[in-house]
C-alpha atoms as a PDB file:
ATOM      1  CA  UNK A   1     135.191  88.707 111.868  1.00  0.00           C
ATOM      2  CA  UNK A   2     134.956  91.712 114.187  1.00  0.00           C
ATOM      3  CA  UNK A   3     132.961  93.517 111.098  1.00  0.00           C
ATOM      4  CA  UNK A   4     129.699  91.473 112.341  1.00  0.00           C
ATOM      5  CA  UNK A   5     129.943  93.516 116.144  1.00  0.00           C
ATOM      6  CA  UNK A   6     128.062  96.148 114.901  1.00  0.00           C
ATOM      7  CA  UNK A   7     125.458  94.650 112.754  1.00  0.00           C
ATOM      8  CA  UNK A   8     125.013  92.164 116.243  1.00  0.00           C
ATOM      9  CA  UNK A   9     124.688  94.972 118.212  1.00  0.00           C
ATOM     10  CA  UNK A  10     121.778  96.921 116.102  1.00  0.00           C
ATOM     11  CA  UNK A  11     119.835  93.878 115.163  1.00  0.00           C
ATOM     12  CA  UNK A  12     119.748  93.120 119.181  1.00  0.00           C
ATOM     13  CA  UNK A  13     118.591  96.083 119.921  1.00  0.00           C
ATOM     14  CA  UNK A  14     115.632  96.117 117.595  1.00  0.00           C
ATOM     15  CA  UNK A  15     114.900  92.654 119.354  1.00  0.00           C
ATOM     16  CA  UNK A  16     115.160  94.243 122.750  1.00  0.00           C
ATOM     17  CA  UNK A  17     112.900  97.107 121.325  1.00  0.00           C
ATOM     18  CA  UNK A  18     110.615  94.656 120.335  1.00  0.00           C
ATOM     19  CA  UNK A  19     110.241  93.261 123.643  1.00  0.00           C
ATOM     20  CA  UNK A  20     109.997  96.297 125.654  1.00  0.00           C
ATOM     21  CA  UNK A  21     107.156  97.322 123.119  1.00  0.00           C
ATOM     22  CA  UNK A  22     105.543  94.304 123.593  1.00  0.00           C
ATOM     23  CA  UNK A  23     105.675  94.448 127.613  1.00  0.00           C
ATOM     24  CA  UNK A  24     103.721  97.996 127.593  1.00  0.00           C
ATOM     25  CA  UNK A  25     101.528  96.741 125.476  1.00  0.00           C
ATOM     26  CA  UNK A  26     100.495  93.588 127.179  1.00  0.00           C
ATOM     27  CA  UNK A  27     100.268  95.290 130.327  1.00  0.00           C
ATOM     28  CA  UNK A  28      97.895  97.324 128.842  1.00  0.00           C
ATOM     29  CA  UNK A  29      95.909  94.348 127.653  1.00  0.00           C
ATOM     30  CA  UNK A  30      93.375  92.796 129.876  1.00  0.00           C
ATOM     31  CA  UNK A  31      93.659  88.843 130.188  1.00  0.00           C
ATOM     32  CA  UNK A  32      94.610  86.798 127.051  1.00  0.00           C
ATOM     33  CA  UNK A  33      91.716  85.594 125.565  1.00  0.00           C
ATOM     34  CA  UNK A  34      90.765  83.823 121.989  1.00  0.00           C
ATOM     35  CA  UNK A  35      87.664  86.554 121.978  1.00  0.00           C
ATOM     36  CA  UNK A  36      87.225  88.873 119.034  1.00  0.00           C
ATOM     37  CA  UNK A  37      87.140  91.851 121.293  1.00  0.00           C
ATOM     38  CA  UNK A  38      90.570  91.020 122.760  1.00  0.00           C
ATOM     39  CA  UNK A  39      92.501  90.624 119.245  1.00  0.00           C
ATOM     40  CA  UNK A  40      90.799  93.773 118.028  1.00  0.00           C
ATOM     41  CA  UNK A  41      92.018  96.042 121.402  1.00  0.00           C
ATOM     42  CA  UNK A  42      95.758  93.995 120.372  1.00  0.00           C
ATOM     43  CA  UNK A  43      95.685  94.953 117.079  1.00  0.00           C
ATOM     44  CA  UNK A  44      94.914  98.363 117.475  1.00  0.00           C
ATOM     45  CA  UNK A  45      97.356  99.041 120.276  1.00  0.00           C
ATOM     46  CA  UNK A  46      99.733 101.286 119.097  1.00  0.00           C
ATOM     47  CA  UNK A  47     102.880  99.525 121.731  1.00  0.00           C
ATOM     48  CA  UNK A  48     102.196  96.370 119.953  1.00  0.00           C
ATOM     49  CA  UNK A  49     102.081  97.954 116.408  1.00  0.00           C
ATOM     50  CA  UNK A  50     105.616  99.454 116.958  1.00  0.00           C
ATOM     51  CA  UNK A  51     106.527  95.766 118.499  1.00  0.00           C
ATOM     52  CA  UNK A  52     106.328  94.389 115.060  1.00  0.00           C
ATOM     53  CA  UNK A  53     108.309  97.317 112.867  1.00  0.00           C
ATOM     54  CA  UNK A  54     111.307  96.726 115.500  1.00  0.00           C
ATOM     55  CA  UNK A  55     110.593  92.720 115.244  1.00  0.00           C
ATOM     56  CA  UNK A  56     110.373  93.511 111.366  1.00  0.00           C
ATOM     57  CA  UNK A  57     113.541  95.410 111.448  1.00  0.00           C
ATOM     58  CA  UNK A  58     115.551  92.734 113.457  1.00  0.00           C
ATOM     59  CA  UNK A  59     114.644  90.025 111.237  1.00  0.00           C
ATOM     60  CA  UNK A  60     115.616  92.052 108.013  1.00  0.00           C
ATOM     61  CA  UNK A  61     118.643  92.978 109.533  1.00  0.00           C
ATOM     62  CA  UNK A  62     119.119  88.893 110.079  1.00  0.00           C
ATOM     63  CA  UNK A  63     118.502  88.147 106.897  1.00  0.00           C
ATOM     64  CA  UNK A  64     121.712  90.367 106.299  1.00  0.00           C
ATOM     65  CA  UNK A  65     123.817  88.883 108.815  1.00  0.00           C
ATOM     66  CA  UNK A  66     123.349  85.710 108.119  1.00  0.00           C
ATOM     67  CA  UNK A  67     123.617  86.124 104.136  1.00  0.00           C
ATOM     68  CA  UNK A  68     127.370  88.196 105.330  1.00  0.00           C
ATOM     69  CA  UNK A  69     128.894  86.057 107.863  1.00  0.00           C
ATOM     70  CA  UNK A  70     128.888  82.520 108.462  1.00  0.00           C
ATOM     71  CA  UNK A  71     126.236  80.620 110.821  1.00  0.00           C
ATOM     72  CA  UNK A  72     128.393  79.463 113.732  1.00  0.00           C
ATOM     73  CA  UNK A  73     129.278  83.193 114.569  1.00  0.00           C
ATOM     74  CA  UNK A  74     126.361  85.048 113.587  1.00  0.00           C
ATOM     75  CA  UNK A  75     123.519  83.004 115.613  1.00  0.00           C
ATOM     76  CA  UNK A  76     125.478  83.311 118.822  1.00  0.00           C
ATOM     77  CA  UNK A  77     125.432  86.936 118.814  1.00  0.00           C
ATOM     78  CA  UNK A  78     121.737  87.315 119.108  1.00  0.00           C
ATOM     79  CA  UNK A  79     122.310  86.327 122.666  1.00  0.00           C
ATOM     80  CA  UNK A  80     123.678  90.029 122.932  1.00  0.00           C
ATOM     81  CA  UNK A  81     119.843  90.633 123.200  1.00  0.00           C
ATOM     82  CA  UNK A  82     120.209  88.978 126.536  1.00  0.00           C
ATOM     83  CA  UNK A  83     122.199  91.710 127.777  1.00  0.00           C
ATOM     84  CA  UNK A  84     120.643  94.667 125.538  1.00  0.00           C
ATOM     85  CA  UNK A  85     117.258  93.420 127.995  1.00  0.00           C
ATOM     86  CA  UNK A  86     119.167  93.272 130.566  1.00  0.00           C
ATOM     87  CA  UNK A  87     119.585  96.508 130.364  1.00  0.00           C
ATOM     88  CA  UNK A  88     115.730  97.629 129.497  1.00  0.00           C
ATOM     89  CA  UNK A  89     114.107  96.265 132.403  1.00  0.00           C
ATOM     90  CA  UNK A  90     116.280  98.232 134.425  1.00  0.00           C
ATOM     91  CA  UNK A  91     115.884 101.628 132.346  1.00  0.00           C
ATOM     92  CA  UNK A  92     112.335 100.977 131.492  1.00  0.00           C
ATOM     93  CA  UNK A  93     110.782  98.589 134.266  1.00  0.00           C
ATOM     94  CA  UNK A  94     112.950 100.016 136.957  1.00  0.00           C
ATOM     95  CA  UNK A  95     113.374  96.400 137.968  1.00  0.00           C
ATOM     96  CA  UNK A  96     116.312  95.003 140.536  1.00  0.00           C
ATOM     97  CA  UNK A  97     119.082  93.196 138.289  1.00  0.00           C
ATOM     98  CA  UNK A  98     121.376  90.770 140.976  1.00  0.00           C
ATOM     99  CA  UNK A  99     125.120  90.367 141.151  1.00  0.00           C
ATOM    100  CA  UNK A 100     124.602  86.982 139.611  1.00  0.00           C
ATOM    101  CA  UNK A 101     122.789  87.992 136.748  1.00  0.00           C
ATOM    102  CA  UNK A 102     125.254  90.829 135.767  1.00  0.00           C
ATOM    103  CA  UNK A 103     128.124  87.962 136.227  1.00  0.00           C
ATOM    104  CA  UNK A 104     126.055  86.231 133.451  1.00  0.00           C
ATOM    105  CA  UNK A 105     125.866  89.384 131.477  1.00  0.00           C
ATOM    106  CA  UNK A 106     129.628  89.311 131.952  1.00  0.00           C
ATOM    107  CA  UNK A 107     130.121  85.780 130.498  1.00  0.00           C
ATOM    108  CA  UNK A 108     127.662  86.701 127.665  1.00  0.00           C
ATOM    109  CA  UNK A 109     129.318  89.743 126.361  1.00  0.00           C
ATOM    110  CA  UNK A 110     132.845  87.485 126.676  1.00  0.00           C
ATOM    111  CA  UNK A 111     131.749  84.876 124.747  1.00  0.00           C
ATOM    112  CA  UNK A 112     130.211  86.826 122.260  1.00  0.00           C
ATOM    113  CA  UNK A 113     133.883  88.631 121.917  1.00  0.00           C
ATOM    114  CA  UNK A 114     135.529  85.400 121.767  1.00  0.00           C
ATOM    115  CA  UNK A 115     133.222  83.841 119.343  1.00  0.00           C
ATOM    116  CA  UNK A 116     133.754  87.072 116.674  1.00  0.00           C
ATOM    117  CA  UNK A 117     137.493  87.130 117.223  1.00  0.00           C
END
């Protein structure tokens, strides 16, 4: 089952993408509103545009996964995401990531080993 690593890996990395797309491009964004104005400055952000090819890309590279391997390991490797964001708000939003937090990281990344073995 250790074939399904690598596909894990890419397609939570596009999700992480997706989110760190989606950040810029709500900070960008002036207060959520149902106005016309506001869906027409979302849609024609450029951040949020890219959002959706990486959320595009993750989900067709689900569809794979789950087509390839069975349910019970492939679902619990999306929480590799977890870590994969982890990751980007400390590359990208220079943000302060505790010793806690990486000890979850830690029990993340084991249990994703464990459940692929």
């Amino acid at each position: 089952m250790w074939r399904i690593i690598p596909y894990a890996v890419l397609q939570s990395i596009f999700l992480t993408a997706g989110q760190v797309f989606l950040k810029y491009a709500m900070t960008r964004m002036p207060a959520f509103s149902w106005t016309r104005e506001f869906w027409i400055k979302m849609l024609s952000n450029w951040q949020f545009a890219t959002s959706g090819l990486f959320f595009a890309g993750a989900s067709l590279l689900w569809m794979y996964i789950i087509k390839h391997f069975e349910f019970s390991t492939a679902y619990p490797m999306v929480s590799l995401s977890y870590v994969f964001g982890m990751l980007a708000a400390i590359m990208f939003f220079h943000e302060d990531v505790s010793l806690l937090k990486w000890i979850g990281v830690a029990f993340i990344i084991l249990g994703c080993l464990l459940i692929a073995k």
